[in-house]
Protein backbone atom coordinates (compact mmCIF):
# COMPACT_ATOMS: atom_id res chain seq x y z
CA UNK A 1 0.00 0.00 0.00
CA UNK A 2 2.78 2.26 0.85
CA UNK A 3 4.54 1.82 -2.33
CA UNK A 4 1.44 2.73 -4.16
CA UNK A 5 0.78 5.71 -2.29
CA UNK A 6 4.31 6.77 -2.84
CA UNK A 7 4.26 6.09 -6.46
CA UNK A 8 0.87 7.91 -6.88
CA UNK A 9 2.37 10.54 -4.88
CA UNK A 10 5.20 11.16 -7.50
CA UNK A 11 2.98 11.01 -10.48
CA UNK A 12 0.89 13.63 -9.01
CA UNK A 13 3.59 15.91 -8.14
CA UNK A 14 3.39 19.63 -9.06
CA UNK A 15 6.83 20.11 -8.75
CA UNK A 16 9.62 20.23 -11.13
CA UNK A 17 12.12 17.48 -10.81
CA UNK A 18 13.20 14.34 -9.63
CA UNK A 19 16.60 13.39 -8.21
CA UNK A 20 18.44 10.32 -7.65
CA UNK A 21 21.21 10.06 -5.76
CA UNK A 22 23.52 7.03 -6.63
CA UNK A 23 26.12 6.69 -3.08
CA UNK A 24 23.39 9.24 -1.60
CA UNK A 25 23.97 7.42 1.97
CA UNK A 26 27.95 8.68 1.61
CA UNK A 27 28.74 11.70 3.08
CA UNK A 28 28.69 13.99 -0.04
CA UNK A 29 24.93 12.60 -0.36
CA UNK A 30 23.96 13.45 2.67
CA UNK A 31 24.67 16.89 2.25
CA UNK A 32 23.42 17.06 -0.97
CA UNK A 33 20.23 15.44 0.23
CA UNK A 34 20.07 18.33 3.89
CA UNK A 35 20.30 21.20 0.89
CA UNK A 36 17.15 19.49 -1.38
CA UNK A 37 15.20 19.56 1.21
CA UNK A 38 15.82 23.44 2.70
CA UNK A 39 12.17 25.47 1.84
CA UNK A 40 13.97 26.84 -1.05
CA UNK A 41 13.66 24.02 -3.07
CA UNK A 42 10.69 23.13 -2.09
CA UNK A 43 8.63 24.25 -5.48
CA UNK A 44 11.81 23.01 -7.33
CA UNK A 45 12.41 19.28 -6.20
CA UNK A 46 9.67 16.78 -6.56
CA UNK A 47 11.19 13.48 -5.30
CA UNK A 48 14.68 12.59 -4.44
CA UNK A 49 15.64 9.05 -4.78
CA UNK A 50 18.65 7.76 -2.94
CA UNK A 51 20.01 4.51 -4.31
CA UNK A 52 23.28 3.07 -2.13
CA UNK A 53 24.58 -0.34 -1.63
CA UNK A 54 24.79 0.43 2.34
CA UNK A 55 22.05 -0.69 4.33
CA UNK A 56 22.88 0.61 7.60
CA UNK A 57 23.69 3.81 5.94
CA UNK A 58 20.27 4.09 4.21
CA UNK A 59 18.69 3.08 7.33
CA UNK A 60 20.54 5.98 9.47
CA UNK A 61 19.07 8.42 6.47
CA UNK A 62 15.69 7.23 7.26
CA UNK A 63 16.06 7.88 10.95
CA UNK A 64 17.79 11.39 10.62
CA UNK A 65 16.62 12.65 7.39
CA UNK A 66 12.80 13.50 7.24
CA UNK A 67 10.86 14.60 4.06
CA UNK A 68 8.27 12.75 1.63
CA UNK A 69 10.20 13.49 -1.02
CA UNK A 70 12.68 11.10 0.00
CA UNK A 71 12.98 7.36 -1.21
CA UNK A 72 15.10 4.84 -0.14
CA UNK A 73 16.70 2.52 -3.01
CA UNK A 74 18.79 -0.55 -1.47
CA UNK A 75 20.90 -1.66 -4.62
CA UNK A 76 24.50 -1.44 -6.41
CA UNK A 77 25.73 0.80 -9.89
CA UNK A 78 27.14 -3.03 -10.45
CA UNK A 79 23.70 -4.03 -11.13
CA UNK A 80 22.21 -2.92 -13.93
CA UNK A 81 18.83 -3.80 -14.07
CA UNK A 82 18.01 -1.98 -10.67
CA UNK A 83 20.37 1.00 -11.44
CA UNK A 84 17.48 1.30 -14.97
CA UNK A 85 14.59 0.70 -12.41
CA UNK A 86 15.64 3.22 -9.88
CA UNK A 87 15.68 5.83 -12.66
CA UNK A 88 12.72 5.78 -14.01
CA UNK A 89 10.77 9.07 -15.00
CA UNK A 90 14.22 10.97 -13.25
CA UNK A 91 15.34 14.34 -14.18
CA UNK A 92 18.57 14.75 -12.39
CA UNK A 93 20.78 12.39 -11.88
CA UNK A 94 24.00 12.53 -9.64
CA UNK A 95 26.17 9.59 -9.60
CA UNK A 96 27.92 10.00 -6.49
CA UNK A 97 28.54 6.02 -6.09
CA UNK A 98 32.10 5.11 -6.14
CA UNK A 99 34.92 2.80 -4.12
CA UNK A 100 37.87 5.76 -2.83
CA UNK A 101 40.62 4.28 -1.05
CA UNK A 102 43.20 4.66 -2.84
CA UNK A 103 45.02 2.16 -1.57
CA UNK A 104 42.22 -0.99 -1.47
CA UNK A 105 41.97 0.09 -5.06
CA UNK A 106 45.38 -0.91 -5.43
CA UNK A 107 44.86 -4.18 -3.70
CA UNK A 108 41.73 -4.97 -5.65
CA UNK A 109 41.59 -3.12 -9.10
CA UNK A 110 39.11 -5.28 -10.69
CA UNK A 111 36.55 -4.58 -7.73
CA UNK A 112 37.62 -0.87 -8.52
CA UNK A 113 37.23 -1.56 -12.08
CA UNK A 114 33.41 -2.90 -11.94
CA UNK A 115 32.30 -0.39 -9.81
CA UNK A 116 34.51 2.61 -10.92
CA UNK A 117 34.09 2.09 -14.58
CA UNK A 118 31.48 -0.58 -15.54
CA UNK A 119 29.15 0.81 -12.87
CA UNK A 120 29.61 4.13 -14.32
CA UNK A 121 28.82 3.08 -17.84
CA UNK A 122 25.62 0.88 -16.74
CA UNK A 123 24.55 4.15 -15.48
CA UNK A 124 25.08 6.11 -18.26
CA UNK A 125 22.78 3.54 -19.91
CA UNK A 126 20.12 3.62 -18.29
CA UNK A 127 20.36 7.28 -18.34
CA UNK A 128 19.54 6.97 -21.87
CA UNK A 129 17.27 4.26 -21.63
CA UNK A 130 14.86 6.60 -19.04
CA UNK A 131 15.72 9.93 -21.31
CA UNK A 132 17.25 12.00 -17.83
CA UNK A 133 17.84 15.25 -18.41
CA UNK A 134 20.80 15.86 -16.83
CA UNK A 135 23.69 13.76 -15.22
CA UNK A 136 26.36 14.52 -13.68
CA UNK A 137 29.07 12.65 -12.52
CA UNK A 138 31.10 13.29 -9.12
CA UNK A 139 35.00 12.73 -10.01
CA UNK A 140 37.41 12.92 -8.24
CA UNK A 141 40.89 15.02 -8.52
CA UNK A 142 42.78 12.06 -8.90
CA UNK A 143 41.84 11.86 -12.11
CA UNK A 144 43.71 14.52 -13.26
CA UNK A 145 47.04 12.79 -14.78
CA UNK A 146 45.93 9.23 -12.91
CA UNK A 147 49.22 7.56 -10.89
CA UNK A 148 46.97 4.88 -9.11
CA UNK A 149 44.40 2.54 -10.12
CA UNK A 150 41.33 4.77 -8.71
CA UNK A 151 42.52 7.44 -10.27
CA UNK A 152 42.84 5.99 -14.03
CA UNK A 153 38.90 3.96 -12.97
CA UNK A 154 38.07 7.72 -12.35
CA UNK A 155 40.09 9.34 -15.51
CA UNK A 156 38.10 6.92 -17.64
CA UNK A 157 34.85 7.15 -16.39
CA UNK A 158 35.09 10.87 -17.53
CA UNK A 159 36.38 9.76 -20.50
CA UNK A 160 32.85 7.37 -20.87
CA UNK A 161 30.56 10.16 -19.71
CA UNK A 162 32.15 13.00 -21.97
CA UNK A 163 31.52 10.63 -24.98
CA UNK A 164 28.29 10.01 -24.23
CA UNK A 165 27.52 12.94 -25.36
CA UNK A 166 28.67 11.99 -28.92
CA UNK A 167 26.30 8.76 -29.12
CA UNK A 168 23.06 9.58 -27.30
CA UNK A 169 21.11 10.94 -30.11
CA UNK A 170 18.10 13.17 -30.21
CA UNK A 171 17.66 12.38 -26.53
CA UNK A 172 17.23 15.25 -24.07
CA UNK A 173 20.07 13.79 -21.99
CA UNK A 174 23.09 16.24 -21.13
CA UNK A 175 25.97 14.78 -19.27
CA UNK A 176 28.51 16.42 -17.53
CA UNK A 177 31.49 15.89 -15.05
CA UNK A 178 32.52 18.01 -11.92
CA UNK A 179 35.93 17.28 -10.34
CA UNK A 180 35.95 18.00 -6.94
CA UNK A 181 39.16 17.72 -4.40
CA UNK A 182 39.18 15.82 -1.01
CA UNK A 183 35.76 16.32 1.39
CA UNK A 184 36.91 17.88 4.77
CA UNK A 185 35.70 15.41 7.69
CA UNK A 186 34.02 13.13 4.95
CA UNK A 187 33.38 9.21 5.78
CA UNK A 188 36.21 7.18 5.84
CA UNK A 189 38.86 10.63 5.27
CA UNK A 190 41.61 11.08 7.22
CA UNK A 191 39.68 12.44 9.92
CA UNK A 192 38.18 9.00 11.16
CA UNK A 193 41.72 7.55 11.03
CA UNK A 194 43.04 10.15 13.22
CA UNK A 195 40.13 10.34 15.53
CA UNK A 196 40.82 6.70 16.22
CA UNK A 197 44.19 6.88 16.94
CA UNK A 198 43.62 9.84 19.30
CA UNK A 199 41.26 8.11 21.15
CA UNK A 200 43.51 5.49 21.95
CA UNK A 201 46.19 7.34 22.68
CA UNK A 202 48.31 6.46 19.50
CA UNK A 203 50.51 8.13 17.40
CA UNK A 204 48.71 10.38 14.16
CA UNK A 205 50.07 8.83 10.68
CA UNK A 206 51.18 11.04 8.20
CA UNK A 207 52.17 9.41 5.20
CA UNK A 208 54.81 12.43 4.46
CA UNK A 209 56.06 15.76 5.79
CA UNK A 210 55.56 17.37 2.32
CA UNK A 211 52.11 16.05 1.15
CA UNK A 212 50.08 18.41 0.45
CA UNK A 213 46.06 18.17 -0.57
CA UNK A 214 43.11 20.25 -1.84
CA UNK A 215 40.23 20.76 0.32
CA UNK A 216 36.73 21.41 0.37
CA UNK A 217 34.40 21.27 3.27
CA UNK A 218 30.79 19.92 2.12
CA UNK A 219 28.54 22.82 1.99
CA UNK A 220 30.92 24.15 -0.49
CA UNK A 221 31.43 21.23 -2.50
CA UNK A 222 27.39 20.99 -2.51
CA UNK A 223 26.65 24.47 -3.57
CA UNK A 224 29.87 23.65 -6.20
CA UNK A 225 27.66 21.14 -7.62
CA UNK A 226 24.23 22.47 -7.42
CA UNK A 227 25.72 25.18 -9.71
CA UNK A 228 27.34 23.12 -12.16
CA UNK A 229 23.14 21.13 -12.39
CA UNK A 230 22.04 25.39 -13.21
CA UNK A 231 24.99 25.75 -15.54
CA UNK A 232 25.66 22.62 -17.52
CA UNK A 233 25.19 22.59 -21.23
CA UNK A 234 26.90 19.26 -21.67
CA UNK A 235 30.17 17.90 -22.19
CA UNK A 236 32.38 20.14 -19.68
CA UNK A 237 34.40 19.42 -16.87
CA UNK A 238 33.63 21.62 -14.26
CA UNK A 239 36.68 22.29 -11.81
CA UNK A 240 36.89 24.89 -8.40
CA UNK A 241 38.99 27.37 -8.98
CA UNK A 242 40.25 28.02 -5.27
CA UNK A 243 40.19 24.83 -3.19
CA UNK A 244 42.34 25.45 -0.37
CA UNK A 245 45.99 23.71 -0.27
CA UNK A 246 46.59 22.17 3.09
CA UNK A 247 49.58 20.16 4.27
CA UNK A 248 48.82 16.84 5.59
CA UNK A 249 51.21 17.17 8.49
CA UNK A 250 49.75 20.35 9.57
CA UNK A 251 46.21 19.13 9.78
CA UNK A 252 47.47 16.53 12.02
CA UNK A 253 49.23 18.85 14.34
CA UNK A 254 45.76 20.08 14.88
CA UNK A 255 45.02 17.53 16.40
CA UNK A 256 47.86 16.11 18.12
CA UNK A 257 52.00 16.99 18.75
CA UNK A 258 52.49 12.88 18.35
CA UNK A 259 52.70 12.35 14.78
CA UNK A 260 54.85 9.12 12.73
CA UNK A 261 55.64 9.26 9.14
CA UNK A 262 54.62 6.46 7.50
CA UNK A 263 56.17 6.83 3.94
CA UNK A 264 53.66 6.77 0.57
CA UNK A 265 51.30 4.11 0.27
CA UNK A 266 51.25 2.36 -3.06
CA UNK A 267 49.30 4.44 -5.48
CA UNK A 268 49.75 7.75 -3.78
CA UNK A 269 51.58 11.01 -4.57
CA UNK A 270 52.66 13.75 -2.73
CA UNK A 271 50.76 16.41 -4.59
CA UNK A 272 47.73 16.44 -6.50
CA UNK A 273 46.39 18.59 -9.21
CA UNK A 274 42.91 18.98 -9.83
CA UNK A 275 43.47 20.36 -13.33
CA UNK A 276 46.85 20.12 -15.96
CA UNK A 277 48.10 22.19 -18.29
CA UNK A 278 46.50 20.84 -21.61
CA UNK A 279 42.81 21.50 -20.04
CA UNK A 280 43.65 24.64 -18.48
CA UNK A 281 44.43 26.17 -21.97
CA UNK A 282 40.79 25.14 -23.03
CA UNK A 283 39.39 26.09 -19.63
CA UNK A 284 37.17 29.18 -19.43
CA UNK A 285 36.97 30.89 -15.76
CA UNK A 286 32.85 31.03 -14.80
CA UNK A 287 31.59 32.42 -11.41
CA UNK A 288 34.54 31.19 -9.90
CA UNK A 289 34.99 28.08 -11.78
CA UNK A 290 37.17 26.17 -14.02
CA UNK A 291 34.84 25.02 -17.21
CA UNK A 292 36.79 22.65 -19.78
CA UNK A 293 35.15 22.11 -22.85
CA UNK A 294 35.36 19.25 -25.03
């Protein structure tokens, strides 16, 4: 009865569009979600559908998170099938779904390599299949000259939604990727590891005095994004201009004067770029944005 109700409810919706989430239960989905739901969209978002392979993470959002406009979808971007059911009659669609650790990619790059890349392309399918208008997919700045196998699963996947573009026909379906840097305090960041360690009175690891990383907290990596949905035309890369550069070591000492160098894991670097040279000779500057056209 319930899933009648809700489904009537969506076909009788006044509002504009409909959102799915894929990896909505992750951190930069909950965010996301906390901002669709603010009276300000309220006349502007009709449903938002959150599809994520985490159970107790969905189950959490239920608890936390409440508006009708949210439903829960309990599945995987491996599986096709339910990533084409779950976006039916969608509008938006952010594909936020993705395996990060850098170094468990390394240790299992065919697991990164169905979720990172085949995922991605079952979702661009049914994308096209269901006609959404817009998608955009969340990459990551490791993708920018790729060292490590997450970072060459991420490269590609750009490389797959870009040429969408080129094969979906007279479909209404834009696609378009943003490239955001590391989440400040996201799930499973450095932030949990630390935490942990402080806790019990261990040592902070720092994997080298001269790392460095760029950093966004959430709220701006959300607003980031719900500009690029206003602005995209299709086919761009959409890059922050002025994430802030942080040291590694000097986040930790934060946090705590008992700090251990633990050298480079496999597949990391000590600096990252979130955009090279070749694209920024293409790349426009918008409202404080990096915009690379293809």
């Amino acid at each position: 009865i319930q899933l009648a109700l809700n489904r009537a409810n969506e076909a009788n919706a006044d509002m504009t569009d409909k959102w799915l989430i894929s990896g909505g239960a992750g951190s930069l989905g909950r965010h996301l979600i906390k901002e669709l739901i603010k009276p300000e969209f309220n006349d502007k978002v009709a449903v938002i559908r959150v599809l994520d392979n985490n159970e107790n993470g969905l189950a959490k959002l239920n608890l936390y998170v409440k508006d009708p406009r949210i439903r829960l979808f309990l599945g995987d971007i491996r599986d096709k099938e339910r990533i084409i059911k779950a976006s039916e009659d969608i509008d938006v669609f952010i594909m936020a779904a993705a395996l990060k650790h850098v170094d468990l990619c390394e240790a299992n790059p065919f697991e990164n390599l169905q979720t990172n890349v085949i995922g991605t392309q079952y979702c661009i399918d049914a994308a096209l299949i269901n006609n959404i208008a817009k998608v955009v997919y969340v990459s990551s700045d490791k993708a920018c000259n790729p060292v490590s196998c997450y970072g060459k699963a991420k490269s590609l996947s750009e490389s797959l939604i870009l040429d969408a573009e080129n094969y979906k026909g007279d479909r209404r379906t834009i696609f378009t990727v943003v490239r955001p840097p590391n989440y400040l305090f996201s799930d499973g960041s450095v932030w949990d590891t630390w935490s942990y360690q402080k806790e019990n009175n261990l040592p902070l690891t720092v994997t080298s005095s001269s790392a460095t990383r760029y950093f966004m907290n959430l709220d701006e990596i959300v607003a980031f994004l719900l500009k690029t949905v206003e602005m995209m035309k299709g086919g761009e890369i959409f890059v922050p201009k002025n994430p802030e550069l942080h040291k590694i070591i000097d986040l930790a000492k934060q946090i705590s004067d008992n700090i251990i160098i633990t050298g480079l894991r496999k597949g990391e670097r000590l600096h990252e770029k979130l955009i090279d040279e070749t694209e920024f000779e293409k790349a426009k500057e918008i409202d404080g944005m990096w915009v690379i056209e293809q």
